[in-house]
C-alpha atoms as a PDB file:
ATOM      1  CA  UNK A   1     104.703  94.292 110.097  1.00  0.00           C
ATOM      2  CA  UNK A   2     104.348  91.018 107.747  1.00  0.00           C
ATOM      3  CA  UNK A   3     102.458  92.054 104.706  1.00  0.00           C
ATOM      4  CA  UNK A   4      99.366  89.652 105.889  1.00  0.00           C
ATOM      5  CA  UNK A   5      98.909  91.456 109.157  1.00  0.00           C
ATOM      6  CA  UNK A   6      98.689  95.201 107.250  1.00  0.00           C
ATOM      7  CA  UNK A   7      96.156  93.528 104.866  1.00  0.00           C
ATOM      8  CA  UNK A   8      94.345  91.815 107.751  1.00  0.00           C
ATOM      9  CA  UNK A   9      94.471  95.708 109.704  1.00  0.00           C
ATOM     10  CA  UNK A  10      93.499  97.389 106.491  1.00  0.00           C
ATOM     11  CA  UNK A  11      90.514  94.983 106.105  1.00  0.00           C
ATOM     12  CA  UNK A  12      89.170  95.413 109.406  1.00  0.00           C
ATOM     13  CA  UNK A  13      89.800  99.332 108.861  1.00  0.00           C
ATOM     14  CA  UNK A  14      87.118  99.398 106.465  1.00  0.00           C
ATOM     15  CA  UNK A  15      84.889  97.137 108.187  1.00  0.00           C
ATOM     16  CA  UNK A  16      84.662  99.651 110.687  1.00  0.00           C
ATOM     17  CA  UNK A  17      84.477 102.199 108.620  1.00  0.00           C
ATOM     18  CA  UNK A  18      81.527 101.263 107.083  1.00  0.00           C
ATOM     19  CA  UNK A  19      79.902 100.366 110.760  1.00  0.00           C
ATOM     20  CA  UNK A  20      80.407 104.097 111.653  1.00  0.00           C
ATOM     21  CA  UNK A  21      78.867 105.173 108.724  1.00  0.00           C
ATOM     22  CA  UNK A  22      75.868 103.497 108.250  1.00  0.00           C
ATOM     23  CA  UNK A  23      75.241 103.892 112.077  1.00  0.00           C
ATOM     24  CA  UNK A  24      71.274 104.051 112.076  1.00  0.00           C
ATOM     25  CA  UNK A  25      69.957 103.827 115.880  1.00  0.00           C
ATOM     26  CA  UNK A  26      69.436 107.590 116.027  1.00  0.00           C
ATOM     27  CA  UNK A  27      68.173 107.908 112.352  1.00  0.00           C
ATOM     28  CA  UNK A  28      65.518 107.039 110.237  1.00  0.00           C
ATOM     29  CA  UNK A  29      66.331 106.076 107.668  1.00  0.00           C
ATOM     30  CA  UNK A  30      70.017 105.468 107.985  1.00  0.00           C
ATOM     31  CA  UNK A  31      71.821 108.653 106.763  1.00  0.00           C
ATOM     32  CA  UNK A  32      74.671 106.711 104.310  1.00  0.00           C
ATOM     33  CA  UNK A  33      74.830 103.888 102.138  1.00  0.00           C
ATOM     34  CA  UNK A  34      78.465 103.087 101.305  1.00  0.00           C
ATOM     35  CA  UNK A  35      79.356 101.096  98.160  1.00  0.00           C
ATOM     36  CA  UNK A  36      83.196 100.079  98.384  1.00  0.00           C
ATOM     37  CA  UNK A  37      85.628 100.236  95.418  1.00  0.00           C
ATOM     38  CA  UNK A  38      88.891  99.404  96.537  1.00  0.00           C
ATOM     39  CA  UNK A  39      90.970  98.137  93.896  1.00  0.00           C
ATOM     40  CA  UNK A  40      88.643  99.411  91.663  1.00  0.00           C
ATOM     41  CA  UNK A  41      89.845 103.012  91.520  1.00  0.00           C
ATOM     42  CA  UNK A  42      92.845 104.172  93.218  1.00  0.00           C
ATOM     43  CA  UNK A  43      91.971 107.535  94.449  1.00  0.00           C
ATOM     44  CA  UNK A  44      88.844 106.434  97.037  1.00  0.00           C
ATOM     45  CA  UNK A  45      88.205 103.340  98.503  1.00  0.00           C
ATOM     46  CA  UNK A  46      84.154 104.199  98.558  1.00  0.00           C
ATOM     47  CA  UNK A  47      81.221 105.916  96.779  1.00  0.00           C
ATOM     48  CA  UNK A  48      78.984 106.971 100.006  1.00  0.00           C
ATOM     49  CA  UNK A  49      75.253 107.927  98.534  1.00  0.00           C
ATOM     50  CA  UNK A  50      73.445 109.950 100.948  1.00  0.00           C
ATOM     51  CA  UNK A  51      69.767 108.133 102.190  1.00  0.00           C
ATOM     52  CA  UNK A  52      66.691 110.272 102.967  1.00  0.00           C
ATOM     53  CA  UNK A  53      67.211 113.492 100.339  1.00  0.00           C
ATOM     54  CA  UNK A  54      64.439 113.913  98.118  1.00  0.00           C
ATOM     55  CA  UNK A  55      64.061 114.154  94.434  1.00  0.00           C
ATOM     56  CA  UNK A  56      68.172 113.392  94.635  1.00  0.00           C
ATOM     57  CA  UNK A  57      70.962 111.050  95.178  1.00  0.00           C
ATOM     58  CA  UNK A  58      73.928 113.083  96.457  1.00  0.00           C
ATOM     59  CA  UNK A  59      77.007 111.333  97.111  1.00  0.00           C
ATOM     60  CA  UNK A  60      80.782 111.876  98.321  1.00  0.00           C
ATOM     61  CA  UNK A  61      84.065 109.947  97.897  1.00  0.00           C
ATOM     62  CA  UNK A  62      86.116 108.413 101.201  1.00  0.00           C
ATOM     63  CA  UNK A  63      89.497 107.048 101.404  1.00  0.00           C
ATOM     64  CA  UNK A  64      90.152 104.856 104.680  1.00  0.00           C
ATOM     65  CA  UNK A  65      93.599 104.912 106.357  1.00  0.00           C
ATOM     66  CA  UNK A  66      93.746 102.299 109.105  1.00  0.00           C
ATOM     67  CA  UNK A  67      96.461 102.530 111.577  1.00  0.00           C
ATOM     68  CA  UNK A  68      96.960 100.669 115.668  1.00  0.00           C
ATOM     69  CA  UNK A  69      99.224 104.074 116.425  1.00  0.00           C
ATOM     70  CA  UNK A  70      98.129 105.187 119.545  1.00  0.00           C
ATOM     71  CA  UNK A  71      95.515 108.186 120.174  1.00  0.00           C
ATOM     72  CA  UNK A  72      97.515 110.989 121.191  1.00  0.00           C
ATOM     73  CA  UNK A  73      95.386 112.114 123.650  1.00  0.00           C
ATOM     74  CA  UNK A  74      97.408 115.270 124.862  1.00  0.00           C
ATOM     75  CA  UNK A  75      97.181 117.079 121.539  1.00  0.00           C
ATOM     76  CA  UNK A  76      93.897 115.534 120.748  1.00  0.00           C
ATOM     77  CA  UNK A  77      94.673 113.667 116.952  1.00  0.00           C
ATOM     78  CA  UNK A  78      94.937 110.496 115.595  1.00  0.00           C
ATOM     79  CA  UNK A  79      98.133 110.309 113.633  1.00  0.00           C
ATOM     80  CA  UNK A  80      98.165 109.057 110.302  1.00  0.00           C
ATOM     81  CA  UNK A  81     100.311 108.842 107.200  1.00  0.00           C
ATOM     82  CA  UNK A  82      98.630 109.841 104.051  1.00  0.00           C
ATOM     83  CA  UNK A  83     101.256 110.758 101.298  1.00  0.00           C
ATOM     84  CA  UNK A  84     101.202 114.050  99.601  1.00  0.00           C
ATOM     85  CA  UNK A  85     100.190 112.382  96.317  1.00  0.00           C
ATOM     86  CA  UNK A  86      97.354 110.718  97.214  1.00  0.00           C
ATOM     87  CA  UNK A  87      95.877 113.904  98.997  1.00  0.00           C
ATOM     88  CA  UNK A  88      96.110 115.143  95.693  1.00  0.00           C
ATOM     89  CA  UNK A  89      94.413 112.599  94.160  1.00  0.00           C
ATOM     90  CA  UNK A  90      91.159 112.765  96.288  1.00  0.00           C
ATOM     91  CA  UNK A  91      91.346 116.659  95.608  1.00  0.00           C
ATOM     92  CA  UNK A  92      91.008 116.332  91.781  1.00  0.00           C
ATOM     93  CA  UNK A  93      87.790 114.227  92.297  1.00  0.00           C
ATOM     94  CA  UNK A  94      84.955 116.578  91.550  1.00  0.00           C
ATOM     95  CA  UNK A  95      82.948 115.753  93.911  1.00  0.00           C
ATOM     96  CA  UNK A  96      83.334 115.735  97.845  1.00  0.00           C
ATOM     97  CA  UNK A  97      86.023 113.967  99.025  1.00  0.00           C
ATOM     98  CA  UNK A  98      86.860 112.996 102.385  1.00  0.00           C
ATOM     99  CA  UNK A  99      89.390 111.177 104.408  1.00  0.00           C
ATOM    100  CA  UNK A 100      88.666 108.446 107.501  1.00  0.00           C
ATOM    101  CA  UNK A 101      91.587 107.190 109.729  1.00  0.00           C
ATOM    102  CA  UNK A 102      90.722 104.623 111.357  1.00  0.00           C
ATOM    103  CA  UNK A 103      91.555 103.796 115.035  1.00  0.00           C
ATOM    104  CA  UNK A 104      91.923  99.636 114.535  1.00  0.00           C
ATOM    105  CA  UNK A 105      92.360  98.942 118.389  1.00  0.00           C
ATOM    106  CA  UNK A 106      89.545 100.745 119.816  1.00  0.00           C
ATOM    107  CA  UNK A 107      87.500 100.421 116.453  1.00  0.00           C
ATOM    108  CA  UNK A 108      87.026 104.667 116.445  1.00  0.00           C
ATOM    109  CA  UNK A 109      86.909 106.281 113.052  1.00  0.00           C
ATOM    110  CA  UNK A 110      87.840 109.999 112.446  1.00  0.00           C
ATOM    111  CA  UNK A 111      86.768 112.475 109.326  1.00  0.00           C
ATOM    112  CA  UNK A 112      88.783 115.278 107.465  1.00  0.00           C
ATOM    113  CA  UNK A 113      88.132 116.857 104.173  1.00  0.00           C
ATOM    114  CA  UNK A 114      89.869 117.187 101.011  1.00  0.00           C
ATOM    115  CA  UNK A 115      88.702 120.407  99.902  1.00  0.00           C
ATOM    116  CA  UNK A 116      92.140 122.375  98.905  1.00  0.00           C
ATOM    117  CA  UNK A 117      94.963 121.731  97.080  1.00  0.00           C
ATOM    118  CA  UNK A 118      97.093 120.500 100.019  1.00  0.00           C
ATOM    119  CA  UNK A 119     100.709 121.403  99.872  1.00  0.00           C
ATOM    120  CA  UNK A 120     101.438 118.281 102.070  1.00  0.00           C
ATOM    121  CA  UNK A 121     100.248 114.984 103.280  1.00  0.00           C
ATOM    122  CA  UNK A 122      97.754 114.549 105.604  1.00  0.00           C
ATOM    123  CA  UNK A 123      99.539 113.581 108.868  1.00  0.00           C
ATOM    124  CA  UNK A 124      96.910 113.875 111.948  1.00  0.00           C
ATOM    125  CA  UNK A 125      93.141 114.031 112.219  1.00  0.00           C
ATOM    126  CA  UNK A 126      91.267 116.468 115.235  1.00  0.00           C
ATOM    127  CA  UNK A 127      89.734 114.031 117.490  1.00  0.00           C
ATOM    128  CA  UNK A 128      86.697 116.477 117.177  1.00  0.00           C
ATOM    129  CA  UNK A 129      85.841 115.122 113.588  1.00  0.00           C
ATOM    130  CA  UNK A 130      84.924 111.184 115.301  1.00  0.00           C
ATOM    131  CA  UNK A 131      82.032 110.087 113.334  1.00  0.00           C
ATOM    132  CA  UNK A 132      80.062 110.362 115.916  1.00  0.00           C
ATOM    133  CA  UNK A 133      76.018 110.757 115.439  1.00  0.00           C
ATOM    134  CA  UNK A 134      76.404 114.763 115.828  1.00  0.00           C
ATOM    135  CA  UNK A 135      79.426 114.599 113.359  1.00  0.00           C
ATOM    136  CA  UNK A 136      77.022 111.963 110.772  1.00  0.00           C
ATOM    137  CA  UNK A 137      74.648 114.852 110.790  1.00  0.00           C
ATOM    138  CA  UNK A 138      76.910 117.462 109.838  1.00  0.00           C
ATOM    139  CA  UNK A 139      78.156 115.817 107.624  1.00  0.00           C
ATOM    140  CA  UNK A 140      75.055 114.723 105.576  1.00  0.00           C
ATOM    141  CA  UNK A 141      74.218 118.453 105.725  1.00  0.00           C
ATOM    142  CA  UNK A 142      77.354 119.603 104.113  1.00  0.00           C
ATOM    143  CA  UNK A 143      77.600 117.485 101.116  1.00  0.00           C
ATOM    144  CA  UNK A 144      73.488 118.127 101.000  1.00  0.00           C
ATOM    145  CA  UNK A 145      74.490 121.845 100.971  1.00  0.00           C
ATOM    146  CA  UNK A 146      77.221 120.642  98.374  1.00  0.00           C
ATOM    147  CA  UNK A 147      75.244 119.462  95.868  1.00  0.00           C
ATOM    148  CA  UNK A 148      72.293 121.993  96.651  1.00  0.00           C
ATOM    149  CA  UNK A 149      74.337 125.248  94.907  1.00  0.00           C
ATOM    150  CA  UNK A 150      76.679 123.029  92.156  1.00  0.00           C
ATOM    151  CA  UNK A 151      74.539 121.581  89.384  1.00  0.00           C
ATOM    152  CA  UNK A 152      74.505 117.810  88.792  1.00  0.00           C
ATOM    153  CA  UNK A 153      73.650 117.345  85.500  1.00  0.00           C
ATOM    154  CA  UNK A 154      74.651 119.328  81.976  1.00  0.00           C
ATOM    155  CA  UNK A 155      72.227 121.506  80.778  1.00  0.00           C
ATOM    156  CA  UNK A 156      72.938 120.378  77.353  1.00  0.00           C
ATOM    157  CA  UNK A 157      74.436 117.805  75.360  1.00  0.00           C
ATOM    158  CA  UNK A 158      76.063 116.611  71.811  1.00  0.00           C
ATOM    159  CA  UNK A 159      74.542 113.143  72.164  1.00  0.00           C
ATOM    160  CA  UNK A 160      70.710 114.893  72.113  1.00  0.00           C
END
C-alpha cells in the first residue's frame, strides 16, 4: 500500500473514531469530548475527557488502529495488528487506556482495554466491544468508577 494511501486510511480512522465517540443523539449532554494528540505523544493518539460528571473531569487515553481487513464474521473479531511494544506503552500510562480498531470500509469502530501487562500484541478485537450507544455507556461508567476509588490529586506537596 503506497505510503499516501495508509496515511489517507489512518486519517479517516480517526475521523471516525472521533464520530463514534462523541455520538450524542441518545445523550444529553454528549458523554465524550476527545482532544487528539497524535504526533504529540507516541503512546495515545487522544485524551478523551468524560462530559456530564460532576464536581470532576475524568478522562482516559485511546490509541486508534485503522485497518480495510475484512470483519471476520465467523469468529466474530476485527483483526488488527498492534505490536507488543506499543501495548506496553498504553499499559504504563496511569490512567485508563484503551484501544479502538477501526473498521475503514464500513466506518465501525471497536473497543478493548489495556489494563494488564500483555505478554503479546493485540491481534483481534470481540465484535461485542462496537462502540455502540450501550457500549458508550459502559464505558463512561467504568472509567467514572475508575477515577471514583483512585485519588486524582496528591494530598500533599513540596511546592506548598
Amino acid at each position: 500500500m503506497p505510503k499516501n494511501l495508509a496515511n489517507i486510511i489512518g486519517d479517516r480512522g480517526e475521523i471516525i473514531f472521533e464520530l463514534a465517540i462523541t455520538y450524542y443523539s441518545q445523550f444529553s449532554p454528549p458523554l465524550f469530548k476527545p482532544a487528539f494528540l497524535g504526533e504529540k505523544w507516541k503512546p495515545v493518539d487522544y485524551y478523551v475527557e468524560l462530559c456530564g460528571v460532576k464536581n470532576e473531569t475524568p478522562f482516559f487515553f485511546v490509541q486508534v488502529k485503522t485497518t480495510q481487513n475484512e470483519i471476520d464474521l465467523q469468529n466474530q473479531i476485527l483483526n488488527i495488528n498492534v505490536s507488543k511494544e506499543k501495548c506496553e506503552n498504553l499499559f504504563k500510562v496511569t490512567a485508563p487506556t484503551y484501544l479502538v480498531g477501526i473498521h475503514e470500509p464500513s466506518q465501525r469502530a471497536f473497543i478493548i482495554s489495556v489494563y494488564k501487562k500483555p505478554s503479546q500484541g493485540i491481534y483481534q478485537i470481540p465484535l461485542q466491544y462496537e462502540l455502540t450507544p450501550n457500549n458508550l455507556e459502559v464505558l463512561h461508567r467504568e472509567v467514572c468508577d475508575f477515577w471514583k476509588y483512585c485519588p486524582y490529586k496528591p494530598l500533599t506537596s513540596y511546592f506548598l
